[in-house]
N, C-alpha and C. Protein backbone atom coordinates (compact mmCIF):
# COMPACT_ATOMS: atom_id res chain seq x y z
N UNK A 1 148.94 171.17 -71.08
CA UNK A 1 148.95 169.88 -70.43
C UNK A 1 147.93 168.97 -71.09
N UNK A 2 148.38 167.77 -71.22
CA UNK A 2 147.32 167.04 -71.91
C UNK A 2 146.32 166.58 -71.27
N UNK A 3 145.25 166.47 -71.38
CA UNK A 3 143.80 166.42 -70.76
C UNK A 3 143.80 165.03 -69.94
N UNK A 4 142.99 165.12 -68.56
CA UNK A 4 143.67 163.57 -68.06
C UNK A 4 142.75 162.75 -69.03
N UNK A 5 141.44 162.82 -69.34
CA UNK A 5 140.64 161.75 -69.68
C UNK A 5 140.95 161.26 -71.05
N UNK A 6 141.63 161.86 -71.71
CA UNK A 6 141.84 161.58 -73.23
C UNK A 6 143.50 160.40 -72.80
N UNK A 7 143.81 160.23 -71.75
CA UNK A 7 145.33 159.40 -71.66
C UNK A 7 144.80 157.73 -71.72
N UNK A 8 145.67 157.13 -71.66
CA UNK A 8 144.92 155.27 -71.38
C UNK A 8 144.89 155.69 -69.84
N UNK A 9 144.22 154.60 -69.20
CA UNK A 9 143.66 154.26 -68.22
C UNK A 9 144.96 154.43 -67.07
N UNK A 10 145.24 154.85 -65.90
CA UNK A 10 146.02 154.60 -65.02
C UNK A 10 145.30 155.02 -63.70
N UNK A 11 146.27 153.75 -63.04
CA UNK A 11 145.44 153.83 -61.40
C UNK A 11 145.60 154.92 -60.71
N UNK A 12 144.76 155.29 -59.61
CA UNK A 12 145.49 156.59 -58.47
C UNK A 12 146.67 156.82 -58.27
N UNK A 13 147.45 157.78 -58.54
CA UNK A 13 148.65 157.97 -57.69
C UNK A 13 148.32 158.09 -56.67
N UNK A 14 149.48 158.03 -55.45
CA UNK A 14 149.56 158.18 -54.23
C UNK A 14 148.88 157.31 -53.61
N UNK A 15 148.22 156.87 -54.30
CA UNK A 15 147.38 155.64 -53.16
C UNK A 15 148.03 153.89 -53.12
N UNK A 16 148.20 153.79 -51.83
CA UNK A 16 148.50 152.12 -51.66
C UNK A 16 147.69 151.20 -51.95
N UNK A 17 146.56 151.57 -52.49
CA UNK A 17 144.68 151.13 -52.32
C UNK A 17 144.69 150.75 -53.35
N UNK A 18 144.63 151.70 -55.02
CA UNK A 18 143.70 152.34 -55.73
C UNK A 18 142.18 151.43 -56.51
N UNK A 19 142.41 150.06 -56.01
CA UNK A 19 141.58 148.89 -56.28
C UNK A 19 140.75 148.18 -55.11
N UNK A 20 140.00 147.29 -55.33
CA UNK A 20 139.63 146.30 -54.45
C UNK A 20 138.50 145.25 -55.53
N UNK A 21 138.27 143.68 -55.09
CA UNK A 21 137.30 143.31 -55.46
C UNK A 21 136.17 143.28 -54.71
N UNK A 22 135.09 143.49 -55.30
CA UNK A 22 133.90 143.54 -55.37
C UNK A 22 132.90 141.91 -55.82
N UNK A 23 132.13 141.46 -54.63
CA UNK A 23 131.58 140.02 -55.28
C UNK A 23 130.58 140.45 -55.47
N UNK A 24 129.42 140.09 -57.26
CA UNK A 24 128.63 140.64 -57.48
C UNK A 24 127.75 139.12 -56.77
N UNK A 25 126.34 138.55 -55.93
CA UNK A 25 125.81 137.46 -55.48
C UNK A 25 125.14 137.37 -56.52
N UNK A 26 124.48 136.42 -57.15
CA UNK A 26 123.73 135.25 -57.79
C UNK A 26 122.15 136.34 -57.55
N UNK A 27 122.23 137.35 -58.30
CA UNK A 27 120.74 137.74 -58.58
C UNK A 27 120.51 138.83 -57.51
N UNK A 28 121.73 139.53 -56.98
CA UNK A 28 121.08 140.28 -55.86
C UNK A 28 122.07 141.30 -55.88
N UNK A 29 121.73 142.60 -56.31
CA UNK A 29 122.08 144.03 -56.54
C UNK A 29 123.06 143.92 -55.32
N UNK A 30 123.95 144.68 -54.84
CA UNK A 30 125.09 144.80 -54.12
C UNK A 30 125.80 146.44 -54.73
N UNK A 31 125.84 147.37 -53.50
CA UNK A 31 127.16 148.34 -53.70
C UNK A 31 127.72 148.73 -52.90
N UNK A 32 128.70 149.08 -53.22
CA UNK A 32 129.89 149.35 -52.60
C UNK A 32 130.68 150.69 -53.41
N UNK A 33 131.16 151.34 -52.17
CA UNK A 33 131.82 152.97 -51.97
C UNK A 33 132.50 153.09 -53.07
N UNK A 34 133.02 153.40 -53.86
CA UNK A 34 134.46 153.95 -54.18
C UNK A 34 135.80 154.66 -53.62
N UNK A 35 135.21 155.65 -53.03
CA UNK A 35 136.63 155.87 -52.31
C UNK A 35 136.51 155.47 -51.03
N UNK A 36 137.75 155.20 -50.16
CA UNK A 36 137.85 154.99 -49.13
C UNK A 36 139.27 156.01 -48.16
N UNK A 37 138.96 156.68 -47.48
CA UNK A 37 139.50 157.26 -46.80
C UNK A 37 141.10 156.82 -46.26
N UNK A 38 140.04 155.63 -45.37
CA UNK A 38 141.05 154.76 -44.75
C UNK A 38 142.14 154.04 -45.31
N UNK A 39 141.54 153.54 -46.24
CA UNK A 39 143.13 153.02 -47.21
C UNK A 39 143.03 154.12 -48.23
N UNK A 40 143.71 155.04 -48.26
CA UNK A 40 144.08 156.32 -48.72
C UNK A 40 143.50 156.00 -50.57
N UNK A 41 142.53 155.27 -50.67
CA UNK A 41 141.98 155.57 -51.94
C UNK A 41 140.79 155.93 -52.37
N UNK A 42 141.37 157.43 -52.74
CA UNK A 42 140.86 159.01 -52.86
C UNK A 42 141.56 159.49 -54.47
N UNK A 43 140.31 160.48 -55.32
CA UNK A 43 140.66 160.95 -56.28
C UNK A 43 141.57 162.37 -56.20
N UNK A 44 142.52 162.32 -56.62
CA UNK A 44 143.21 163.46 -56.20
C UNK A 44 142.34 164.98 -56.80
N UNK A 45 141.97 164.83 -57.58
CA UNK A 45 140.87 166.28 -58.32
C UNK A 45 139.53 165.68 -58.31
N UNK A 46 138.77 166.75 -58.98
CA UNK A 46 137.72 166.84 -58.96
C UNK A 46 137.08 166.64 -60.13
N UNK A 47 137.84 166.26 -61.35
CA UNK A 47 137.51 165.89 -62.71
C UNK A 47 137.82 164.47 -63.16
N UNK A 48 137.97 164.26 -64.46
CA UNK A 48 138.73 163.63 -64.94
C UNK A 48 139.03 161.44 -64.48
N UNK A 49 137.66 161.33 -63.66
CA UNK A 49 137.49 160.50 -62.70
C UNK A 49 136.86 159.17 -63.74
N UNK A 50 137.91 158.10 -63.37
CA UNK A 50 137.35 156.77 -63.84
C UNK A 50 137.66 155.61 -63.39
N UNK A 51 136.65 154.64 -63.64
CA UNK A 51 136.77 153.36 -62.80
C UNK A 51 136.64 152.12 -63.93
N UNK A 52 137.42 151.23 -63.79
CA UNK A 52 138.04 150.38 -64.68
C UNK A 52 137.47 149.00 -63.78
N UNK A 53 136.65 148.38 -64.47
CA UNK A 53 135.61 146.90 -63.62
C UNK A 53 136.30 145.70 -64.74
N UNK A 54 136.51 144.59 -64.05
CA UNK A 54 137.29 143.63 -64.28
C UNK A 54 136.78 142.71 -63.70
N UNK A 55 135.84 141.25 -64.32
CA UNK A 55 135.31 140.14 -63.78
C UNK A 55 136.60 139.15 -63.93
N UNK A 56 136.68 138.54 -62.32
CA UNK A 56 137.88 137.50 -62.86
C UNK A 56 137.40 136.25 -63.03
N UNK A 57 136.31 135.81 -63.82
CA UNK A 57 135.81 134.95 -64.58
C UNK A 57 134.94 135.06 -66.27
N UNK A 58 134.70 135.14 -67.13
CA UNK A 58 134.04 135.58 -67.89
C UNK A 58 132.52 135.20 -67.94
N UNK A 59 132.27 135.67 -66.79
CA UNK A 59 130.90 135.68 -66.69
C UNK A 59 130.15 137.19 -66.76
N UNK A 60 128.76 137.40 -67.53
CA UNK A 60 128.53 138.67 -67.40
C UNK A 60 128.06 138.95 -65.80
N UNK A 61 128.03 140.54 -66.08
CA UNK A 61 127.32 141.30 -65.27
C UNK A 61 126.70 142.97 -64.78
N UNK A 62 126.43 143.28 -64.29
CA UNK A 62 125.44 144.72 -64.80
C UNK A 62 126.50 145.25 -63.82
N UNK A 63 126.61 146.93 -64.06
CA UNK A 63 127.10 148.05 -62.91
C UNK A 63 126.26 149.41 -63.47
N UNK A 64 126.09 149.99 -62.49
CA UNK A 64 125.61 151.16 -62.50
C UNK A 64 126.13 151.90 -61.48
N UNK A 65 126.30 153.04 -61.60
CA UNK A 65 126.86 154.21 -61.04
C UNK A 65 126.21 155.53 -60.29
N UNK A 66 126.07 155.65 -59.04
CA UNK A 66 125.46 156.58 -58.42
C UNK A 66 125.61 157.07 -57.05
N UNK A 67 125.08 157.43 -56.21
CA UNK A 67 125.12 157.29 -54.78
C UNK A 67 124.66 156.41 -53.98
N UNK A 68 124.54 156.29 -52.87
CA UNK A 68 124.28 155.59 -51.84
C UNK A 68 123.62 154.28 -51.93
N UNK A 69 122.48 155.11 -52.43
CA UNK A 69 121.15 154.49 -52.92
C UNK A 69 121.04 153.57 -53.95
N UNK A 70 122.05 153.42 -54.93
CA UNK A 70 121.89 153.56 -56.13
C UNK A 70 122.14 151.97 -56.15
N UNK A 71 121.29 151.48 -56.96
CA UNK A 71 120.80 150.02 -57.85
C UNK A 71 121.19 149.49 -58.63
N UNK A 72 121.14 148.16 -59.06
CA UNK A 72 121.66 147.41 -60.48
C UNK A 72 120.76 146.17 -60.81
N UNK A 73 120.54 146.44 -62.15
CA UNK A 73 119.82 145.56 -62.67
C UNK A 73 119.77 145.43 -64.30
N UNK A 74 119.23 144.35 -64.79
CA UNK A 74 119.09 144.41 -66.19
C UNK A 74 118.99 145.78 -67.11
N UNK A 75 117.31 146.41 -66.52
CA UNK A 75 117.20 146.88 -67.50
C UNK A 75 117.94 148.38 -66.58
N UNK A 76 118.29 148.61 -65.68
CA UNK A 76 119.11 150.05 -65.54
C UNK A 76 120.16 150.29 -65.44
N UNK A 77 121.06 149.30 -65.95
CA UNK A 77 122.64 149.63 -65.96
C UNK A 77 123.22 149.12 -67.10
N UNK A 78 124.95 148.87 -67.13
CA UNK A 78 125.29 149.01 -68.15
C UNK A 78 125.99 147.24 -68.37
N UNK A 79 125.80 146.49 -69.24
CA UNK A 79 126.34 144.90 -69.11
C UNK A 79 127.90 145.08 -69.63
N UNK A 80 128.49 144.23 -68.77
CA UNK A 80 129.87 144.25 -68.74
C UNK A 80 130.34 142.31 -69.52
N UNK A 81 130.72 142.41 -69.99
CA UNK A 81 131.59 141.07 -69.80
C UNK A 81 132.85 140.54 -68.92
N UNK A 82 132.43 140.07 -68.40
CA UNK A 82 133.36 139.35 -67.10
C UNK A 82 134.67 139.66 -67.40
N UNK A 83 135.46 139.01 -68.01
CA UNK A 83 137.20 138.86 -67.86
C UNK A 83 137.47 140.27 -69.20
N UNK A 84 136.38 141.14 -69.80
CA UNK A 84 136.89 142.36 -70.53
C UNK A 84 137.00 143.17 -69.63
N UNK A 85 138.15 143.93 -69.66
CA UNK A 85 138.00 145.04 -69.05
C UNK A 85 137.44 146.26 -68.75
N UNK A 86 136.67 147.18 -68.72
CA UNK A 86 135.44 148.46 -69.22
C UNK A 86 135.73 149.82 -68.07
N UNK A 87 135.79 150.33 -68.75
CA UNK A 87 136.29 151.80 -68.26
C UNK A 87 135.22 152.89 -68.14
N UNK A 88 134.86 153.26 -67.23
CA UNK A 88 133.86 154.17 -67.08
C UNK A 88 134.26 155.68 -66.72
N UNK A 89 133.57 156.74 -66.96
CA UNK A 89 133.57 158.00 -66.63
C UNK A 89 133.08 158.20 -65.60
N UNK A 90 133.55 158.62 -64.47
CA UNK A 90 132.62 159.07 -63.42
C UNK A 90 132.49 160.50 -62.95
N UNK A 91 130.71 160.69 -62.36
CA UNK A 91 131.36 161.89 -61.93
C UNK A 91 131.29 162.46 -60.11
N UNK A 92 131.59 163.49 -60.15
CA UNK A 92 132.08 163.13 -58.46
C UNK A 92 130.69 163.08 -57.31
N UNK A 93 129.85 162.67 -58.12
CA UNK A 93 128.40 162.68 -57.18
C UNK A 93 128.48 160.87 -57.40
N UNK A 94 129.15 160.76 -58.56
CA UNK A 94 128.40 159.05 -58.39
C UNK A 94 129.70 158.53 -57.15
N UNK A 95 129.49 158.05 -56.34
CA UNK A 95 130.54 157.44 -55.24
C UNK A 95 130.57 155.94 -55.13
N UNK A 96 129.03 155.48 -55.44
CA UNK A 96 128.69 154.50 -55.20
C UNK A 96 128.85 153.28 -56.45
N UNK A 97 129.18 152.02 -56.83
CA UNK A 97 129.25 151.52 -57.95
C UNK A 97 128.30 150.35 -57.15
N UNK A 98 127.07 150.11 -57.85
CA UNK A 98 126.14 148.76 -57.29
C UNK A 98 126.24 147.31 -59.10
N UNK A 99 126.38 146.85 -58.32
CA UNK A 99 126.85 145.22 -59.61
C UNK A 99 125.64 144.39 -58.94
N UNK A 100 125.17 143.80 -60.11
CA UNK A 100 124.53 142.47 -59.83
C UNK A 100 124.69 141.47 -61.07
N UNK A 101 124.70 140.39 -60.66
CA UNK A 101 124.80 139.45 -61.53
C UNK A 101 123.99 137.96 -61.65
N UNK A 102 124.06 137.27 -62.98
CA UNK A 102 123.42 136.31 -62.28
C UNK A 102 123.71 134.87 -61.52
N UNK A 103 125.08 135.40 -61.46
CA UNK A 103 125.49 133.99 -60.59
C UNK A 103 127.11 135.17 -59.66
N UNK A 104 127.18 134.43 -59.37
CA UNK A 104 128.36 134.76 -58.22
C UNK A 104 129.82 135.21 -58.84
N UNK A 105 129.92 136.44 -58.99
CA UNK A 105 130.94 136.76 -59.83
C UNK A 105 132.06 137.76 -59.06
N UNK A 106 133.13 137.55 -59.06
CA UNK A 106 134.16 138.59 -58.13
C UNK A 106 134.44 139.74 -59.69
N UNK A 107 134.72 141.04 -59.33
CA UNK A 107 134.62 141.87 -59.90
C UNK A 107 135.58 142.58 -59.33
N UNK A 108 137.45 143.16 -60.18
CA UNK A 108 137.84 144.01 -59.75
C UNK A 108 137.76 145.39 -59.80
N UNK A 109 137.50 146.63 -59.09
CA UNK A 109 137.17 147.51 -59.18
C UNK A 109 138.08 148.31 -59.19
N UNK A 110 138.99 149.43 -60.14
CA UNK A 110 139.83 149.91 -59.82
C UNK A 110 139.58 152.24 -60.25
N UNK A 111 140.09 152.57 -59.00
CA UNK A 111 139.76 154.11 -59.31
C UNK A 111 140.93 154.46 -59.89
N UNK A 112 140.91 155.44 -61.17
CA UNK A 112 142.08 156.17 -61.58
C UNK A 112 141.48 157.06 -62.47
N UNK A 113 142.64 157.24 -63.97
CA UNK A 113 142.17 158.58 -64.72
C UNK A 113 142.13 157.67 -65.78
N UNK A 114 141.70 158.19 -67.03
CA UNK A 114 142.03 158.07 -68.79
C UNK A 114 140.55 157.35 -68.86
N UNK A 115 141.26 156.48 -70.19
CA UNK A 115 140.40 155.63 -70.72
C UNK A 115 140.68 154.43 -71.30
């Protein structure tokens, strides 16, 4: 079987969800869950886990990846360009995706597999 993470990028199966946007505020760290129960978007395994961030303006902005707790800022995360698309690896401890930016940026967030 071919390996999921080596495929292009595709959203959750089974889920009605597998996205949502995310508004990063004007200078102020913000995160938000990844999966959500309730709207059935959930990783079906336990590997192979990635999240695909999409600014729908081309404005930059930072994400970092972790739990609960977990922060965004210049110097500890990773800079995205707004309207590129960027594909991340996750792994099943990070739940949490925190964005900040420096002005007011909507950010789509989407869970699936590849790259």
């Amino acid at each position: 079987m071919y390996p999921l993470d080596q495929q292009p990028f595709a959203p959750l199966v089974n889920s009605s969800s597998p996205g949502f946007n995310a508004v990063a505020v004007d200078n102020t760290a913000v995160n938000f869950a990844l999966e959500s129960t309730a709207l059935n978007r959930i990783w079906q395994g336990p590997s192979s886990r990635s999240v695909r961030l999409t600014g729908l303006i081309g404005d930059r902005f930072y994400a970092n990846f972790g739990a609960s707790a977990v922060t965004a800022a210049s110097t500890n995360s990773a800079l995205c360009i707004g309207s590129v698309p960027v594909i991340f690896s996750v792994d099943p401890k990070q739940t949490y995706v925190a964005l900040v930016s420096s002005t007011t940026i909507t950010i789509n967030v989407t869970l699936g597999v590849g790259r």
